[in-house]
Structure formats: structure tokens, C-alpha cells
C-alpha atoms as a PDB file:
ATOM      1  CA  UNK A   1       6.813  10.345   3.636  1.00  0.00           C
ATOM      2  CA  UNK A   2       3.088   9.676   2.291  1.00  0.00           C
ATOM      3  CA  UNK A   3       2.010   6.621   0.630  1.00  0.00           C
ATOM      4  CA  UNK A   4      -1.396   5.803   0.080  1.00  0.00           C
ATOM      5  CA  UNK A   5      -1.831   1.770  -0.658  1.00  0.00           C
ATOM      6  CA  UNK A   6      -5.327   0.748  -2.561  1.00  0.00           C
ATOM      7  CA  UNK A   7      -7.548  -2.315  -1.513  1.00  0.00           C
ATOM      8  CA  UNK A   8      -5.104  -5.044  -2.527  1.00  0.00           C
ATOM      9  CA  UNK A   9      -2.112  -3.301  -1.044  1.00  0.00           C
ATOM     10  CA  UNK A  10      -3.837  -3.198   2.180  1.00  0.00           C
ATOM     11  CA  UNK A  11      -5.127  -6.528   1.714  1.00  0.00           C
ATOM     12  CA  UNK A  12      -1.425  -8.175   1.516  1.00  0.00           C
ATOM     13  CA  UNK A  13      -0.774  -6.494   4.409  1.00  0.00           C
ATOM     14  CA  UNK A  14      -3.271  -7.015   7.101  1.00  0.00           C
ATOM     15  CA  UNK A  15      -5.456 -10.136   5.296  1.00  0.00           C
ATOM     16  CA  UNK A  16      -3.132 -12.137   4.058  1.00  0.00           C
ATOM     17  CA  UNK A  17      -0.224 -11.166   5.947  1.00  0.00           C
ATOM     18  CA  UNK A  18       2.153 -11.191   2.654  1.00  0.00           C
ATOM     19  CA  UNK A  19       5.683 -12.237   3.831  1.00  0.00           C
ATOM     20  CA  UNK A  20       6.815 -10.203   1.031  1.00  0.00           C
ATOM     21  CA  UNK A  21       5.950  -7.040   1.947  1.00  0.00           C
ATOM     22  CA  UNK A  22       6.917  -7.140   5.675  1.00  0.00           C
ATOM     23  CA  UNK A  23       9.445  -4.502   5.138  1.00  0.00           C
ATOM     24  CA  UNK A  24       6.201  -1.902   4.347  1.00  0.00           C
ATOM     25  CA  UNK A  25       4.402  -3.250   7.460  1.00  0.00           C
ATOM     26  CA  UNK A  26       7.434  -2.650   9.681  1.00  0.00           C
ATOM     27  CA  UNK A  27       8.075   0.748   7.849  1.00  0.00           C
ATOM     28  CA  UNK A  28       4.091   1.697   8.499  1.00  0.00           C
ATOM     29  CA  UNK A  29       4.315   0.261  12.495  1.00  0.00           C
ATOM     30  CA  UNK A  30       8.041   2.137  13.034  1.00  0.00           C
ATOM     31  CA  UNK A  31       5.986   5.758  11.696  1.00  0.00           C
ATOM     32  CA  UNK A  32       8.650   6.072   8.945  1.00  0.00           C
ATOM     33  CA  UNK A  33       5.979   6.436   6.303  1.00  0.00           C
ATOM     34  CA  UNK A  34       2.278   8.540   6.558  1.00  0.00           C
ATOM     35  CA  UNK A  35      -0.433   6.006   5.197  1.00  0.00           C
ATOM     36  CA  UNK A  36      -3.466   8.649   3.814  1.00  0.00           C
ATOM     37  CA  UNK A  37      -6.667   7.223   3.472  1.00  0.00           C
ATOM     38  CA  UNK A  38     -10.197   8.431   3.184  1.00  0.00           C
ATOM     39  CA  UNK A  39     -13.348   6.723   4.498  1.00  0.00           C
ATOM     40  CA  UNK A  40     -14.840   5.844   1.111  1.00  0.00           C
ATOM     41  CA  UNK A  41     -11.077   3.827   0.611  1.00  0.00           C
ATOM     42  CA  UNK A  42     -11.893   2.378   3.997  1.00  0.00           C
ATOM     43  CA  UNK A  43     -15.681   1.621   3.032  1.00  0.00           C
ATOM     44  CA  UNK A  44     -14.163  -0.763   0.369  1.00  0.00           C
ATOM     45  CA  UNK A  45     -12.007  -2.162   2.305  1.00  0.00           C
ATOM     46  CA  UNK A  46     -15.188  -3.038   4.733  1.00  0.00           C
ATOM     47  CA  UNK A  47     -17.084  -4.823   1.440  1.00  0.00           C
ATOM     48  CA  UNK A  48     -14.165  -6.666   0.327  1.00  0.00           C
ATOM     49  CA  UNK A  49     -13.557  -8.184   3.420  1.00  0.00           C
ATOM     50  CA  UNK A  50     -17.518  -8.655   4.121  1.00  0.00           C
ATOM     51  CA  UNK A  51     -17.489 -11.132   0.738  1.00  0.00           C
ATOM     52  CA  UNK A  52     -14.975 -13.317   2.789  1.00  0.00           C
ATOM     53  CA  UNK A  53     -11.528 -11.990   1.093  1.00  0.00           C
ATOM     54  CA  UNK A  54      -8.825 -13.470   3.368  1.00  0.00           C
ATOM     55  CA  UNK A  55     -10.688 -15.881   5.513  1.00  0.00           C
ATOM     56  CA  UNK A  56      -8.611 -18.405   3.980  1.00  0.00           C
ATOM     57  CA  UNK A  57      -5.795 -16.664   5.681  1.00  0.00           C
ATOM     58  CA  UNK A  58      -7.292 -16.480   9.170  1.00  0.00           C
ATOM     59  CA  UNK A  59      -7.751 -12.799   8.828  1.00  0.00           C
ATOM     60  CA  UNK A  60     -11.172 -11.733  10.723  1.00  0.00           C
ATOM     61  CA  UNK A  61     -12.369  -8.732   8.948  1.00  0.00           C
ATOM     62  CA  UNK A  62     -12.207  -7.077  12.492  1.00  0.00           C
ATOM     63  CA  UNK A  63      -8.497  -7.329  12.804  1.00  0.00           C
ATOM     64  CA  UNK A  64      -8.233  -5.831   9.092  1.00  0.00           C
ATOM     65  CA  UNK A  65     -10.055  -2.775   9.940  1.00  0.00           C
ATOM     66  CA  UNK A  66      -8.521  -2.472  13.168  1.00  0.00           C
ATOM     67  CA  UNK A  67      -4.907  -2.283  11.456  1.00  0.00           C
ATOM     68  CA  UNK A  68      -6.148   0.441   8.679  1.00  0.00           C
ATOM     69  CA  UNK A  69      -7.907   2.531  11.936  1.00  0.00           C
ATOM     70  CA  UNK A  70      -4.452   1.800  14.036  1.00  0.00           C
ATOM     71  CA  UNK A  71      -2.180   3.208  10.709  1.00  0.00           C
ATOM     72  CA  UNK A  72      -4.163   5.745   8.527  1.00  0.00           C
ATOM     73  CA  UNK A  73      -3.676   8.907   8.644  1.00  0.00           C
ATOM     74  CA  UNK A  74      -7.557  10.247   7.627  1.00  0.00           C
ATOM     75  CA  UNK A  75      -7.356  12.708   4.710  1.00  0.00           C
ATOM     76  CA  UNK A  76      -8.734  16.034   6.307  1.00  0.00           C
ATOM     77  CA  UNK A  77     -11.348  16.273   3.260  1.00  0.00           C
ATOM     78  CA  UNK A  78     -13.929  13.440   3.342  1.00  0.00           C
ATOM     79  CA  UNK A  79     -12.989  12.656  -0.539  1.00  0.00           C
ATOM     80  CA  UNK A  80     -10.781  14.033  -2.948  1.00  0.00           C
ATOM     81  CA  UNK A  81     -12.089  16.234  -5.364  1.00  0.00           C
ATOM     82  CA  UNK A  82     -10.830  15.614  -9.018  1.00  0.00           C
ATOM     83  CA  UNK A  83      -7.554  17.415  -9.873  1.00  0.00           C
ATOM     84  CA  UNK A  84      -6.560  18.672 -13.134  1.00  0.00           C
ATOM     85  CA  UNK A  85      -3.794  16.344 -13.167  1.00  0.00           C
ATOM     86  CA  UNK A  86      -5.471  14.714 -16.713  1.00  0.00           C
ATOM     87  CA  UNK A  87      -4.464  11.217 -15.281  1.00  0.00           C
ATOM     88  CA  UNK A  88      -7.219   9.235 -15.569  1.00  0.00           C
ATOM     89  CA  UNK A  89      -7.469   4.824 -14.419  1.00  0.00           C
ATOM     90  CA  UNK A  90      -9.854   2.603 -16.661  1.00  0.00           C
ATOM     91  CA  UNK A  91     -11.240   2.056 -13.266  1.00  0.00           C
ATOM     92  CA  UNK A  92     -13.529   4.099 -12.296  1.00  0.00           C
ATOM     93  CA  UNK A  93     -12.959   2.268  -8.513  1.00  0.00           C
ATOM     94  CA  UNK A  94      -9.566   2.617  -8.451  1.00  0.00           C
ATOM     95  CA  UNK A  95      -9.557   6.349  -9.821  1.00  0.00           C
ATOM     96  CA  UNK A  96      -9.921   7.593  -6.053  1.00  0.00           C
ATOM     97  CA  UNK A  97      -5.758   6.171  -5.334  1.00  0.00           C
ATOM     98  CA  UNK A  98      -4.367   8.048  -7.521  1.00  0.00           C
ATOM     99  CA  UNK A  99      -6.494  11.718  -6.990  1.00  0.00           C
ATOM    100  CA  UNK A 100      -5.703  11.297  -3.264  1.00  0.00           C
ATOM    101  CA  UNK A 101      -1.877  10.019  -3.748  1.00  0.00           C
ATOM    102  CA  UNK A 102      -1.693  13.354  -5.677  1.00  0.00           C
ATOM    103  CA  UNK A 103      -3.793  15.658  -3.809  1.00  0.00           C
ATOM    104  CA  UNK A 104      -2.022  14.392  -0.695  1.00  0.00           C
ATOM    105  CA  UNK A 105       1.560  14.470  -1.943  1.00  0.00           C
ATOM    106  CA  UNK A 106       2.096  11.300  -1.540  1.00  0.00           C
ATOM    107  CA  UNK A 107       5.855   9.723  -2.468  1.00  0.00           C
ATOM    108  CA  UNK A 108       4.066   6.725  -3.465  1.00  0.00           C
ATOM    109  CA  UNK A 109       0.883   4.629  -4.466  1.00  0.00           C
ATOM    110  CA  UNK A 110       1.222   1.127  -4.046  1.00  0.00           C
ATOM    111  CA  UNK A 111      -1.182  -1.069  -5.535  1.00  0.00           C
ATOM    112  CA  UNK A 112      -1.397  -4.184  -7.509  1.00  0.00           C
ATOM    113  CA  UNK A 113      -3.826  -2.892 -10.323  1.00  0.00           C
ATOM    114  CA  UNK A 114      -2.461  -2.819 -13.827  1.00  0.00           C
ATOM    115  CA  UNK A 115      -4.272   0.101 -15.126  1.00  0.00           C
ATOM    116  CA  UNK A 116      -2.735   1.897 -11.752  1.00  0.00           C
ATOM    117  CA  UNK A 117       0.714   0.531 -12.882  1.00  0.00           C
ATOM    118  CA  UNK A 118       0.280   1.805 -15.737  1.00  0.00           C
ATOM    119  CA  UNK A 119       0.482   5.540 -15.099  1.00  0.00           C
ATOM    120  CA  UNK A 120       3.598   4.834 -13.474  1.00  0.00           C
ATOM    121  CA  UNK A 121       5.316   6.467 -15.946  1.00  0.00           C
ATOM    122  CA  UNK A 122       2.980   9.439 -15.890  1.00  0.00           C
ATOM    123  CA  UNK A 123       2.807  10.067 -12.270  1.00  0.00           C
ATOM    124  CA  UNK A 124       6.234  10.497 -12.152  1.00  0.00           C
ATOM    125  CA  UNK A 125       5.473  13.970 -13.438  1.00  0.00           C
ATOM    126  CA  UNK A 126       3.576  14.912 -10.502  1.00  0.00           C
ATOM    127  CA  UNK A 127       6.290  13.568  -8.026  1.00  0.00           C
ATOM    128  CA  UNK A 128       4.273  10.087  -7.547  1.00  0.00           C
ATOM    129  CA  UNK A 129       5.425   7.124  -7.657  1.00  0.00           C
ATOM    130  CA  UNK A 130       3.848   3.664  -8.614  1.00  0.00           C
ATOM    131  CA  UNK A 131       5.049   0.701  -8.119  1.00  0.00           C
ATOM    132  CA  UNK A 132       3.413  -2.641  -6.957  1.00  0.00           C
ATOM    133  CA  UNK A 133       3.839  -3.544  -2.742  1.00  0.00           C
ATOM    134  CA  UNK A 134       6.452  -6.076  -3.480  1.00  0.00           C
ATOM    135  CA  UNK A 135       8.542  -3.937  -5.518  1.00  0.00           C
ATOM    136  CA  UNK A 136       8.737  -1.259  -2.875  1.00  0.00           C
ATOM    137  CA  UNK A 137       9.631  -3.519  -0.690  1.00  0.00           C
ATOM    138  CA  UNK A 138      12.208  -5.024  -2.548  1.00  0.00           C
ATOM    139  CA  UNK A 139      13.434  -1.872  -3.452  1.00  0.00           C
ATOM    140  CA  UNK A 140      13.569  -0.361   0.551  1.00  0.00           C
ATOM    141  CA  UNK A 141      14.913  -4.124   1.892  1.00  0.00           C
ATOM    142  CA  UNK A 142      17.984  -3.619   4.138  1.00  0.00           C
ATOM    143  CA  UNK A 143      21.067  -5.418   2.065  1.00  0.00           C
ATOM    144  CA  UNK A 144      21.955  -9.222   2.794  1.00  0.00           C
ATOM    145  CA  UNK A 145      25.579  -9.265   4.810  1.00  0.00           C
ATOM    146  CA  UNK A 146      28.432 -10.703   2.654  1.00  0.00           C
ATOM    147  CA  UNK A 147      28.238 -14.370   2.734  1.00  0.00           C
ATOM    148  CA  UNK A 148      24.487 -15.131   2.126  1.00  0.00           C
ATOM    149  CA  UNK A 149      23.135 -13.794   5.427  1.00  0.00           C
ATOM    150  CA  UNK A 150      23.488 -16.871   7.570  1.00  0.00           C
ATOM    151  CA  UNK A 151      24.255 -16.049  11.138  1.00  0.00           C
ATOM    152  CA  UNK A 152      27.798 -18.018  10.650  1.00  0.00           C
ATOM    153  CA  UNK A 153      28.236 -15.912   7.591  1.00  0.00           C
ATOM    154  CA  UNK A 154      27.952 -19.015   5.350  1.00  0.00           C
ATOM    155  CA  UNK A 155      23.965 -18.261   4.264  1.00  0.00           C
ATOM    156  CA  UNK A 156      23.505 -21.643   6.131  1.00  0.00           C
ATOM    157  CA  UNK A 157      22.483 -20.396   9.986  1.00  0.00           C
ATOM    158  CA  UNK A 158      23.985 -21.731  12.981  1.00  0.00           C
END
């Protein structure tokens, strides 16, 4: 299925390396979802990084880019022309997710943004759905065994 993540989204991923969303990195490295991307997305990915976004982390901007080259699938058209889907972000910046989540099909956009988020409701229309990287994850985590999920089925460990 398609999903196309925005700056932050990618970000928590690959900068950061967000412990919370490690059930979207393992989906995106086991091929069970199609991250779409164009280069202009990637191009602000490149000047986010450049301003020293996630060097706190350890992240080298190098090993960012390297992850979205190793996962994203390119979008065959260099942008995304508008659609006359009427949904439009207060962000002119962040206006490009959502025309390429819906040009592209995509099950979901994941992003951060609040004006994003705030389609949610919207999307849903077109067959898109919002939701922040957290709650996707939280929403595709495998359930806990009975017990807590402790490997002596007490939630303690062994």
C-alpha cells in the first residue's frame, strides 16, 4: 500500500530514529508499504537537514538521504500537478503531501503538521488517510501477549 510521509515524518524516522515509530520503519524495510516521493519532497529534506536538524541525534545528513534514496519509490512525474480535489493546507510547503498522497493513491499521509491533520477528516473522501507517524504506528503494532509481554509471561522478562 502507498504512503507518502512529509519532512517530519521522515525526519522521526531516519534523523532522530523515533522509537515510536519503529513499527513504520520495519513495515517500509520488510516492502509491506510503497513510500512515494518526489525530488522537490527530497530537496527539503536536503535543506532541513543542511540547517543541522538531527545532529543532536547523531544523524549525518548523508545517512538521512541515503535511507529516503534506499526506500522511495520516485513519483514517475517530477511534481504533482494540482488536482481538483478542493483540499487545500495553510501551508503553502506542505500543500505538495497531500496533492501527491492523492494523485498517487496513497492509503496514507503521515505527517506531524496540524493544518495536514486537519484535513483528516476531508481526505477520507478521497480514500486518504491522515494520521500523525505515531498513531499509525500505534494503530498497525502487533498485540502485547496475555500477561504484559514479559518473556515469563509476567510483563517482568526473564
Amino acid at each position: 500500500m502507498r504512503v507518502v510521509l512529509d519532512t517530519n515524518a521522515v525526519l522521526d524516522l531516519w534523523a532522530f530514529a523515533d522509537v515510536r515509530v519503529q513499527v513504520l520503519r520495519a513495515a517500509l524495510q520488510a516492502g509491506e508499504l510503497d513510500w512515494v516521493g518526489t525530488p522537490g519532497m527530497r530537496l527539503e529534506l536536503q535543506h532541513v537537514l543542511a540547517r543541522g536538524v538531527g545532529a543532536g541525534y547523531g544523524a549525518s545528513p548523508e545517512a538521512a538521504l541515503a535511507q529516503w534514496d534506499r526506500w522511495v519509490q520516485p513519483w514517475p512525474q517530477a511534481e504533482p500537478r494540482p488536482i481538483q480535489h478542493r483540499l487545500r493546507c495553510r501551508d503553502v510547503d506542505d500543500q505538495k503531501f497531500l496533492d501527491l498522497a492523492l494523485a498517487s493513491r496513497s492509503k496514507w499521509l503521515l505527517t506531524s503538521d496540524k493544518g495536514l491533520l486537519s484535513l483528516s477528516r476531508h481526505a477520507a473522501r478521497w480514500g486518504l488517510q491522515i494520521y500523525t507517524p505515531q498513531a499509525w504506528t500505534d494503530e498497525k503494532k502487533p498485540p502485547q501477549p496475555e500477561g504484559g509481554g514479559g518473556l515469563d509471561g509476567t510483563g517482568a522478562g526473564v
